[in-house]
Protein backbone atom coordinates (compact mmCIF):
# COMPACT_ATOMS: atom_id res chain seq x y z
CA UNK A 1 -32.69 10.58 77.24
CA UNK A 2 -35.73 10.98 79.26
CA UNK A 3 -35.25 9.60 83.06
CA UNK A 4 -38.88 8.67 82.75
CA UNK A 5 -38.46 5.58 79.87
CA UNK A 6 -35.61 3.96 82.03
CA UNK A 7 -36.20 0.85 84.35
CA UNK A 8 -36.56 2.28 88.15
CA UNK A 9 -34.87 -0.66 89.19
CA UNK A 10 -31.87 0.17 86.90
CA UNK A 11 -31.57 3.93 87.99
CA UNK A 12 -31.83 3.32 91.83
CA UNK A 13 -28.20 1.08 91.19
CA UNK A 14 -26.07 2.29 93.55
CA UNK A 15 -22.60 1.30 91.46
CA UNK A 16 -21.28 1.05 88.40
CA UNK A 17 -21.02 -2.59 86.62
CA UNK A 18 -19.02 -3.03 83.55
CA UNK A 19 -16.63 -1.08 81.69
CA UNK A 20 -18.30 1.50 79.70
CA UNK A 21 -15.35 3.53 77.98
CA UNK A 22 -11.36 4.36 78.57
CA UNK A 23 -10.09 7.61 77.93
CA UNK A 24 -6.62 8.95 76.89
CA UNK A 25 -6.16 12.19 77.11
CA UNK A 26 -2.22 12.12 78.30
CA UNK A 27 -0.86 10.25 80.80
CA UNK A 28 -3.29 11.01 83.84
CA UNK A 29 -1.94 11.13 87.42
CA UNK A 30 -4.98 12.37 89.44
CA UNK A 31 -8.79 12.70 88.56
CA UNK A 32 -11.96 14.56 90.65
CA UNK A 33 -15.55 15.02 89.45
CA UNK A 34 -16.77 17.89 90.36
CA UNK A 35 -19.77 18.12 92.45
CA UNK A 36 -22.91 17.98 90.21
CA UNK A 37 -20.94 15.50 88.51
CA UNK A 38 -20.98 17.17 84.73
CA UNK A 39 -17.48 17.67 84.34
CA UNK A 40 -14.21 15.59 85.63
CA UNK A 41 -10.64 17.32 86.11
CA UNK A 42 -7.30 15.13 84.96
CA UNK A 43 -4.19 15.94 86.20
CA UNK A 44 -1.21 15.14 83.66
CA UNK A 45 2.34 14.05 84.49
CA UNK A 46 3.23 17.27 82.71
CA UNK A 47 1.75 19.69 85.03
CA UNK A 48 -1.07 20.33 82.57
CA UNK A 49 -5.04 19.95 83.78
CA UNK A 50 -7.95 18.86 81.79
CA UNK A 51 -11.15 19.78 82.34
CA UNK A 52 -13.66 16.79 80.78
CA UNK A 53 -17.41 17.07 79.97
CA UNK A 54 -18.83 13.98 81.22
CA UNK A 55 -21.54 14.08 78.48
CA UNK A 56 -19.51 14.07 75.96
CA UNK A 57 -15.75 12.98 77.10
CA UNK A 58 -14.53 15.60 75.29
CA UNK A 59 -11.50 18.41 76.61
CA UNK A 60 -13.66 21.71 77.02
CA UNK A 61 -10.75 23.24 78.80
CA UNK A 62 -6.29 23.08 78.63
CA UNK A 63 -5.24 24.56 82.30
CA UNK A 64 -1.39 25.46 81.79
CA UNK A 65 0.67 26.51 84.96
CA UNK A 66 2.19 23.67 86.74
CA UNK A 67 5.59 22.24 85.49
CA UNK A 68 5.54 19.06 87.18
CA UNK A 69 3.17 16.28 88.52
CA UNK A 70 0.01 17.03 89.12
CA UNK A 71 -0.62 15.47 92.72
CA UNK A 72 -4.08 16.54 94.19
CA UNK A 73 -6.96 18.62 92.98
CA UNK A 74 -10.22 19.21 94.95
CA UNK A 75 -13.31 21.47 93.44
CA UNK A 76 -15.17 24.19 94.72
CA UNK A 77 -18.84 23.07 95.72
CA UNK A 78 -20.16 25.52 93.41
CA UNK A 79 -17.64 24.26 90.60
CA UNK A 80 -16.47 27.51 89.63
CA UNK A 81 -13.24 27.14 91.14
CA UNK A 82 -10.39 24.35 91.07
CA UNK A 83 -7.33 23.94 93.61
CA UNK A 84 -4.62 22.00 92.10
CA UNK A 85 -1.29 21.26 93.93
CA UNK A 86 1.46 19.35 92.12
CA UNK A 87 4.98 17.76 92.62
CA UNK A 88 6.59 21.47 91.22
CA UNK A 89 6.06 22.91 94.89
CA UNK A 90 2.88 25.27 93.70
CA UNK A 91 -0.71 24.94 94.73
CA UNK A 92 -2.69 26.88 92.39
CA UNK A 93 -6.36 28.03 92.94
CA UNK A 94 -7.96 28.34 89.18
CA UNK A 95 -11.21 30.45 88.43
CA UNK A 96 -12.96 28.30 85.62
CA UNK A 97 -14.90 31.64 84.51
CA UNK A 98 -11.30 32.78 82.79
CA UNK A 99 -9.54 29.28 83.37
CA UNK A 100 -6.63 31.87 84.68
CA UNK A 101 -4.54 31.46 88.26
CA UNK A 102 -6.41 33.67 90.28
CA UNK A 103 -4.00 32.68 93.76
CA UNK A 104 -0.89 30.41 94.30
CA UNK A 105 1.63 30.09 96.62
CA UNK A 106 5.00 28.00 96.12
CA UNK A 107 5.58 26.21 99.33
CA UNK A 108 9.30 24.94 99.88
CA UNK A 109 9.12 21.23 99.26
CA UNK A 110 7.50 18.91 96.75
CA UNK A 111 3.04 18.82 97.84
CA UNK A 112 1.57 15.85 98.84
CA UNK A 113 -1.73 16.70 98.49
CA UNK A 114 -3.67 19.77 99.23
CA UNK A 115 -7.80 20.35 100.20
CA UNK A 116 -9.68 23.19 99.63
CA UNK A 117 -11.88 24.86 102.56
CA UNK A 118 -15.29 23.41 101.59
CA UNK A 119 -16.55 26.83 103.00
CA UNK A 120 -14.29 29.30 101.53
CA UNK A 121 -12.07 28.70 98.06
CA UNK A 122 -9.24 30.73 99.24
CA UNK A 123 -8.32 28.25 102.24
CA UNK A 124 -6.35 25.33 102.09
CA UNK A 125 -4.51 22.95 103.54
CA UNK A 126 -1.43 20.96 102.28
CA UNK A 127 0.67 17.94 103.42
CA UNK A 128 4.42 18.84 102.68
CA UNK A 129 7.09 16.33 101.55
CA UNK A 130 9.91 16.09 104.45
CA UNK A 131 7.90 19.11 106.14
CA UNK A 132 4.76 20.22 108.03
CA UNK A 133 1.48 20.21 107.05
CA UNK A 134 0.12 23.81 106.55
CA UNK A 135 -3.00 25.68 106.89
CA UNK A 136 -3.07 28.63 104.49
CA UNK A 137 -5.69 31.53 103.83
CA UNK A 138 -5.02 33.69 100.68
CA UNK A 139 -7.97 36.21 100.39
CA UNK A 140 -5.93 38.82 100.89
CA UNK A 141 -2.21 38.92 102.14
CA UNK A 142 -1.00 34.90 101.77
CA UNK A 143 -1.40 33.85 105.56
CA UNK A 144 0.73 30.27 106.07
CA UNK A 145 0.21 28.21 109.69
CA UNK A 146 2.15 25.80 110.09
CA UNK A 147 0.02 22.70 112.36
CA UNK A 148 1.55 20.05 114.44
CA UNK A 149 2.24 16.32 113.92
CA UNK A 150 2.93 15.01 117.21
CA UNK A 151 -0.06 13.28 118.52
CA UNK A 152 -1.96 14.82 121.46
CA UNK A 153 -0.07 13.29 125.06
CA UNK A 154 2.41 11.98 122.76
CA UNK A 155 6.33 12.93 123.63
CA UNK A 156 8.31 15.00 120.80
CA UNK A 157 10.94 11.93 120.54
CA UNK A 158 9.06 9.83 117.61
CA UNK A 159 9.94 12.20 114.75
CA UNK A 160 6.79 12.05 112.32
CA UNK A 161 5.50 13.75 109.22
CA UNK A 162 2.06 14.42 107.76
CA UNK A 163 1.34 12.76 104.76
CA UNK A 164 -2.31 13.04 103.68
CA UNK A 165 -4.85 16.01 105.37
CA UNK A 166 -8.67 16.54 104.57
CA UNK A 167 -11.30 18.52 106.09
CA UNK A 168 -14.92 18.02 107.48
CA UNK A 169 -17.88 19.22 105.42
CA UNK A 170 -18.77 21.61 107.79
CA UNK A 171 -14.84 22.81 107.74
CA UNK A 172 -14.82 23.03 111.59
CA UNK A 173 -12.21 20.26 111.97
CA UNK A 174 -9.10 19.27 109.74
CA UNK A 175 -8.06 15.58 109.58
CA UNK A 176 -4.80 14.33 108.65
CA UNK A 177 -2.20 11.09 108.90
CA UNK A 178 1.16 10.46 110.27
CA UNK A 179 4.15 8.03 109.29
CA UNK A 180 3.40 6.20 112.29
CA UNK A 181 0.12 5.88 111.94
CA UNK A 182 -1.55 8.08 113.99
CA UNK A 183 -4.81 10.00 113.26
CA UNK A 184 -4.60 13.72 114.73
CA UNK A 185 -7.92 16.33 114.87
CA UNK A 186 -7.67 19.64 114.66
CA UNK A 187 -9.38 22.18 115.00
CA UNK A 188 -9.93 24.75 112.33
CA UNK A 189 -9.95 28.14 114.22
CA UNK A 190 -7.19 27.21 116.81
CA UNK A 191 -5.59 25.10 114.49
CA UNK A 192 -5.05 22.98 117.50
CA UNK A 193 -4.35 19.56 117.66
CA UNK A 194 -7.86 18.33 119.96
CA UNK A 195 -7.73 14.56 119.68
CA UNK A 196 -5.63 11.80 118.06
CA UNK A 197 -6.19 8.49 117.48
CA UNK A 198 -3.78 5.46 116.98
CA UNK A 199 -4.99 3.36 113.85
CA UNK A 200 -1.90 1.62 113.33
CA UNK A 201 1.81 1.22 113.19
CA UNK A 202 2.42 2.21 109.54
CA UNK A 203 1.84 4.92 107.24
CA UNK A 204 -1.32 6.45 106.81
CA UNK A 205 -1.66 6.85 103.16
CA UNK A 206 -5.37 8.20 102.48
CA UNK A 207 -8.52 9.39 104.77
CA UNK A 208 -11.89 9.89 103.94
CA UNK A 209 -14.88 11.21 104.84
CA UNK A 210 -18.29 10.00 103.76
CA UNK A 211 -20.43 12.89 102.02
CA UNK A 212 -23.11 12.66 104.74
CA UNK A 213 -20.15 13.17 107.28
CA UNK A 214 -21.52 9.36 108.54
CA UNK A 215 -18.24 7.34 108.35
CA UNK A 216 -14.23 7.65 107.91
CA UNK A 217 -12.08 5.37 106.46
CA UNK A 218 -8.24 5.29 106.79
CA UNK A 219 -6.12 3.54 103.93
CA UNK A 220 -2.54 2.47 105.80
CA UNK A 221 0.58 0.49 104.29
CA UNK A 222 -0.04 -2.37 105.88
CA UNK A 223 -2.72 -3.20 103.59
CA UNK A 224 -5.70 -2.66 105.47
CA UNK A 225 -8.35 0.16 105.08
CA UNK A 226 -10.31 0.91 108.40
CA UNK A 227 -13.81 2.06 108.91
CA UNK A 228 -15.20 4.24 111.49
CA UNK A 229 -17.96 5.89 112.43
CA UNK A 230 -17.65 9.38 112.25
CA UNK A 231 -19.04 11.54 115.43
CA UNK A 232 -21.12 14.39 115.25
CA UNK A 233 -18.89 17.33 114.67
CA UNK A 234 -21.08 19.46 116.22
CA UNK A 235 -20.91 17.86 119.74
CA UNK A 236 -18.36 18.18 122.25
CA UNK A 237 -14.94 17.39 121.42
CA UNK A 238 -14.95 14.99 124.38
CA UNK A 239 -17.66 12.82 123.59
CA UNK A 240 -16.25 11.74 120.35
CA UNK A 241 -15.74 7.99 119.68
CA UNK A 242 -14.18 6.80 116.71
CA UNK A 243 -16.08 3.33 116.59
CA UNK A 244 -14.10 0.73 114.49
CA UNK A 245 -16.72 -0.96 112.12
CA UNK A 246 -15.02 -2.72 109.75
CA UNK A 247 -11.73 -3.90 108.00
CA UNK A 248 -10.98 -4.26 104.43
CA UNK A 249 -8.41 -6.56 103.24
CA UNK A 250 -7.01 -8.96 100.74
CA UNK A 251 -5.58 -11.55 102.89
CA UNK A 252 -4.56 -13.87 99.65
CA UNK A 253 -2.99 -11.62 97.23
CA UNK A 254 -1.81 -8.63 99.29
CA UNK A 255 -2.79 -5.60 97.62
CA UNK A 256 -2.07 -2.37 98.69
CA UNK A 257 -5.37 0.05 98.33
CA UNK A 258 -3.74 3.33 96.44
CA UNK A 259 -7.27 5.38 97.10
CA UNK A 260 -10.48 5.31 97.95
CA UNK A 261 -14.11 6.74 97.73
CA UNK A 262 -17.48 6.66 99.46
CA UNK A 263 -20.81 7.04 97.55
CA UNK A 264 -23.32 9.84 98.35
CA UNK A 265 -25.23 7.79 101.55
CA UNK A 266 -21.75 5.76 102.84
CA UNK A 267 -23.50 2.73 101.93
CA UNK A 268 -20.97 1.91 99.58
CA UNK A 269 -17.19 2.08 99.37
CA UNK A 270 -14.51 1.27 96.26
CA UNK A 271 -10.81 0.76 96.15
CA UNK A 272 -8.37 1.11 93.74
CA UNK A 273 -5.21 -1.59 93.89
CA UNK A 274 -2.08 -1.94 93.93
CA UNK A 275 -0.51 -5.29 93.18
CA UNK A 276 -1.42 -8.48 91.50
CA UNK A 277 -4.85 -7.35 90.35
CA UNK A 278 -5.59 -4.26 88.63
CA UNK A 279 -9.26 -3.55 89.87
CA UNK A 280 -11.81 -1.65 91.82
CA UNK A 281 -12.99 -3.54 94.50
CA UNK A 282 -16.45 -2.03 95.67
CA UNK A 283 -17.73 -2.88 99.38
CA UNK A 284 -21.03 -3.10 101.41
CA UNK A 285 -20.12 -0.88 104.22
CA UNK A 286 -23.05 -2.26 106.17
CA UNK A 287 -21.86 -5.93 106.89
CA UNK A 288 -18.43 -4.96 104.67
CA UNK A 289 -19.05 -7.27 102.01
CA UNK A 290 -17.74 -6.97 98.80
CA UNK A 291 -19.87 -6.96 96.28
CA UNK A 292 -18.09 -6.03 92.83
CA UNK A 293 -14.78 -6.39 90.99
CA UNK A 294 -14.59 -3.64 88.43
CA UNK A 295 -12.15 -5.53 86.04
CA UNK A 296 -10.89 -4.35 82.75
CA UNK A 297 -7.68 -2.25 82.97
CA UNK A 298 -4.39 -4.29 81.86
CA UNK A 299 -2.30 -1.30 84.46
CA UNK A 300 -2.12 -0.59 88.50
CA UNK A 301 -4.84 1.58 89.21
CA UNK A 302 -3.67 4.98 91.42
CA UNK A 303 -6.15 7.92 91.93
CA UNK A 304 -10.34 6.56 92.01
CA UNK A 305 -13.32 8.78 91.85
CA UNK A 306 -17.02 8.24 92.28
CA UNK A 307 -19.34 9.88 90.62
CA UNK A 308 -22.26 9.23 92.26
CA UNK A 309 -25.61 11.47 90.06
CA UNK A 310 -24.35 9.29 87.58
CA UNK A 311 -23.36 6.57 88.48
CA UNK A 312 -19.73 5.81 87.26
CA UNK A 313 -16.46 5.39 88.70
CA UNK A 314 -12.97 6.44 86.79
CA UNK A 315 -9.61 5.46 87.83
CA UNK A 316 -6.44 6.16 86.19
CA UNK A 317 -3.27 3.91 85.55
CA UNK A 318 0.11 4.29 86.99
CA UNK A 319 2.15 3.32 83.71
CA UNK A 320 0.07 4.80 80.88
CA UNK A 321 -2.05 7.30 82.48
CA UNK A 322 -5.49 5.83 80.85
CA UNK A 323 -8.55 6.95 82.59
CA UNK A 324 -10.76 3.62 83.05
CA UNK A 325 -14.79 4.39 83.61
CA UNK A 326 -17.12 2.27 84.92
CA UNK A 327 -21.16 2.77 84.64
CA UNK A 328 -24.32 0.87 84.07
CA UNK A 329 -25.97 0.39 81.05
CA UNK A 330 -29.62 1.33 81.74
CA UNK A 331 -32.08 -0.60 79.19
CA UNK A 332 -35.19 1.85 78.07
CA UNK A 333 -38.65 0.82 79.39
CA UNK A 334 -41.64 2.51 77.71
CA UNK A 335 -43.42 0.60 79.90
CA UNK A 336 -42.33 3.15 82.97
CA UNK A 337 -44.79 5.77 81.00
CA UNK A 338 -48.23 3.66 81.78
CA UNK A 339 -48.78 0.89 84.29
CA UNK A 340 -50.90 -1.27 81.60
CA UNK A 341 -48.41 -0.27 78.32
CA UNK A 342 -47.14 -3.88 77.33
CA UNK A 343 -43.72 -4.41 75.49
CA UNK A 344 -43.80 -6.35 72.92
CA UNK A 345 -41.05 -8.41 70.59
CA UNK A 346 -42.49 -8.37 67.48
CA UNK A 347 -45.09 -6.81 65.76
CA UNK A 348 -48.46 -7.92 66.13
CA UNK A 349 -52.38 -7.09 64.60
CA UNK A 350 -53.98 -5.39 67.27
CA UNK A 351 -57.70 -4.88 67.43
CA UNK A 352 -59.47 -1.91 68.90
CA UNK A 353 -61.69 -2.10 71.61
CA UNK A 354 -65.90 -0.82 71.00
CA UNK A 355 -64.94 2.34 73.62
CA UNK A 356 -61.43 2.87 73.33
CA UNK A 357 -61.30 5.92 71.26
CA UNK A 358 -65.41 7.26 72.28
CA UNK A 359 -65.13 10.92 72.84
CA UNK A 360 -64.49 12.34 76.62
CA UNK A 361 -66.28 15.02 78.13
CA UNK A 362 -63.74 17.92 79.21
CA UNK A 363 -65.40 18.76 81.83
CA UNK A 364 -66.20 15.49 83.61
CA UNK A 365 -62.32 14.42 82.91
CA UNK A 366 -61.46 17.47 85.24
CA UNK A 367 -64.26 16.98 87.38
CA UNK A 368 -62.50 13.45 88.03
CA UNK A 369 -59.19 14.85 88.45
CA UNK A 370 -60.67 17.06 91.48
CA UNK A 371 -62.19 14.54 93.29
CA UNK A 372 -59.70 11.82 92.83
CA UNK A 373 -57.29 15.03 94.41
CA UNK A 374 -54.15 14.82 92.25
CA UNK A 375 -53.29 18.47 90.99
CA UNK A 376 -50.21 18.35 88.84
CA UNK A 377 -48.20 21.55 89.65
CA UNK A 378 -46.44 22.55 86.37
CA UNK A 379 -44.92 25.83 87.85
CA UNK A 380 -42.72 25.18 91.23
CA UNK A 381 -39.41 23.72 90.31
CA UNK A 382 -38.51 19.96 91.95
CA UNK A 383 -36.28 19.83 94.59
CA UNK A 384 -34.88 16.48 93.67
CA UNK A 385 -34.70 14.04 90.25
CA UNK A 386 -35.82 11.20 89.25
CA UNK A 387 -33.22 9.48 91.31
CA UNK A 388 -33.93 10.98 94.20
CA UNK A 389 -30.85 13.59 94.38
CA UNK A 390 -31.30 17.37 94.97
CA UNK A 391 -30.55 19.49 92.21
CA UNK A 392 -27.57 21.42 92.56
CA UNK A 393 -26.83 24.79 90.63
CA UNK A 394 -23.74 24.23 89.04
CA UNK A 395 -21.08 26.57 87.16
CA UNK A 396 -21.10 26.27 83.50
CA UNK A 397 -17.50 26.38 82.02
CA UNK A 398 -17.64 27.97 78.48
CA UNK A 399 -16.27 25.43 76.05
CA UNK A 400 -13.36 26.12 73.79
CA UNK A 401 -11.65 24.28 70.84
CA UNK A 402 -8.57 22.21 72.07
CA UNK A 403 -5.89 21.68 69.62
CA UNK A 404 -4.41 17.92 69.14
């Protein structure tokens, strides 16, 4: 469909609205878009990954390696690559050119979750069940660092565990969450802990950071999600603040938030739950209003994913696995080609104007075009769409039949 017959006002939506379609494709336990947003990657209780082509929800691509629970996958930002870790002990890094295993390592414990280096697909790190978190590097020989839990100035007497990790854009600093709540930064080349923060008293179940590297939010147990702002990375260490903005809750029915998402600009934020409702709750993160209840699935949501260049949000469901995905329905305008083309509901007799079809003179139609000074440039590629995104070269995965 051309981006130029749809109403403006419909395409500069910032979130999805209704329920456009539900998948089932297995029983789902983890979902990621990649970053251009043309294909989305489903992790199956079996161990088994999907890749999706969002045009056309259909399987292009059956990854087979894992034997148990798929727990985390994260893309490559050129989307040629795919780090998967799952609940058999293995985090595999796929190459979607051959769809083949191209590095894995098997850790000695059951993965959390694991995070690809957003600069370099062969570095990791993973948050170990009833272990340490890791930092690992396998270019070449499989290099595994183990990095502390203990909060910075904190005595060794609390025993803690790390149970969610991500990384900064820039992949100068890793992030990751305690059982007690605390919020530890380290640093990627000492693999140092240089600053922790105490959010709360409970587990720290998921952290995020905003793609603009503007805000972080931290999902606990207790039921709250916490928004900061995120410091400049590339200042001193020291002059970090972690400002607390705002605090997302359902004081009436309780729900537990299960995981989270920014959009592209942090101006928006969704949820999925856990409890009485089975939604998406989407927030202003402004004011930290909430503005939308994505309703529709009959399950507890888990994993939630945003994809943001097109404006939909999938979650999957903890008891049948269902991917759920929200969008807007954007009504054609033909209107959107000419300022004076009218719409109309029914056909009507129209009668031409005396001039409207006299011959133009080539010449003076380009001598207006000069002086009026708008030169169409039909050569030099746009940097952004019609939405206003930049276009982003993405790897093509070659499509192959899938077998029921």
């Amino acid at each position: 469909m051309n981006l130029s017959l749809l109403d403006p006002f419909a395409v500069a939506k910032e979130y999805p609205d209704i329920l456009a379609q539900t998948l089932a494709y297995g029983h789902s336990t983890q979902v990621r878009y990649s970053y251009k947003g043309d294909y989305l990657a489903s992790g199956l209780i079996d161990g088994i990954i999907l890749i999706i082509d969002t045009d056309t929800n259909s399987t292009i691509q059956v990854l087979r390696d894992h034997t148990r629970a798929i727990t985390s996958l994260t893309w490559s930002s050129c989307g040629r690559y795919l780090l998967s870790s799952s609940k058999d002990w293995k985090v595999n890094l796929w190459d979607l050119g051959t769809c083949k295993v191209i590095r894995s390592y098997n850790f000695e414990g059951p993965v959390w979750c694991s995070v690809m280096n957003p600069q370099n697909h062969f570095q990791f790190v993973a948050a170990l069940v009833d272990n340490d978190a890791v930092f690992a590097d396998l270019e070449n020989e499989p290099k595994i660092a183990k990095l502390d839990t203990n909060p910075l100035g904190q005595p060794n007497t609390v025993k803690q565990s790390t149970l969610t990790a991500t990384m900064t854009p820039d992949s100068n600093y890793i992030f990751t969450g305690t059982s007690k709540g605390w919020l530890n930064v380290i640093d990627t080349h000492s693999l140092q802990i240089v600053r922790s923060l105490n959010v709360c008293s409970s587990n720290i179940k998921n952290i995020e950071i905003s793609p603009n590297c503007s805000k972080l939010a931290v999902n606990s147990s207790d039921r709250i999600i916490r928004q900061y702002t995120m410091p400049d990375t590339s200042a001193p260490i020291e002059d970090w603040e972690f400002e607390l903005e705002n605090r997302y809750q359902d004081a009436v029915n309780r729900l537990q938030w299960n995981a989270l998402k920014f959009n592209h600009n942090s101006e928006y934020m969704c949820a999925s739950t856990l409890g009485a409702t089975h939604d998406v709750y989407i927030w202003e993160t402004g004011m930290g209003s909430l503005v939308k209840i994505l309703e529709g699935s009959n399950d507890e949501l888990l994993a939630v994913d945003w994809n943001y260049r097109k404006c939909s949000i999938v979650a999957t469901t903890m008891d049948t696995g269902t991917l759920f995905i929200w969008s807007v329905v954007i009504p054609q305008k033909w209107s959107a080609l000419a300022p004076d083309f009218e719409e109309i509901e029914e056909n009507i007799d129209y009668e031409e104007k005396e001039d409207e079809f006299d011959y133009v003179d080539e010449d003076d139609m380009n001598k207006q075009i000069e002086e009026e000074g708008d030169v169409i440039d039909v050569i030099q590629r746009e940097k952004v769409d019609a939405r206003g995104f930049p276009f982003v070269d993405s790897f093509v995965i070659e499509s192959v039949p899938v077998s029921e």
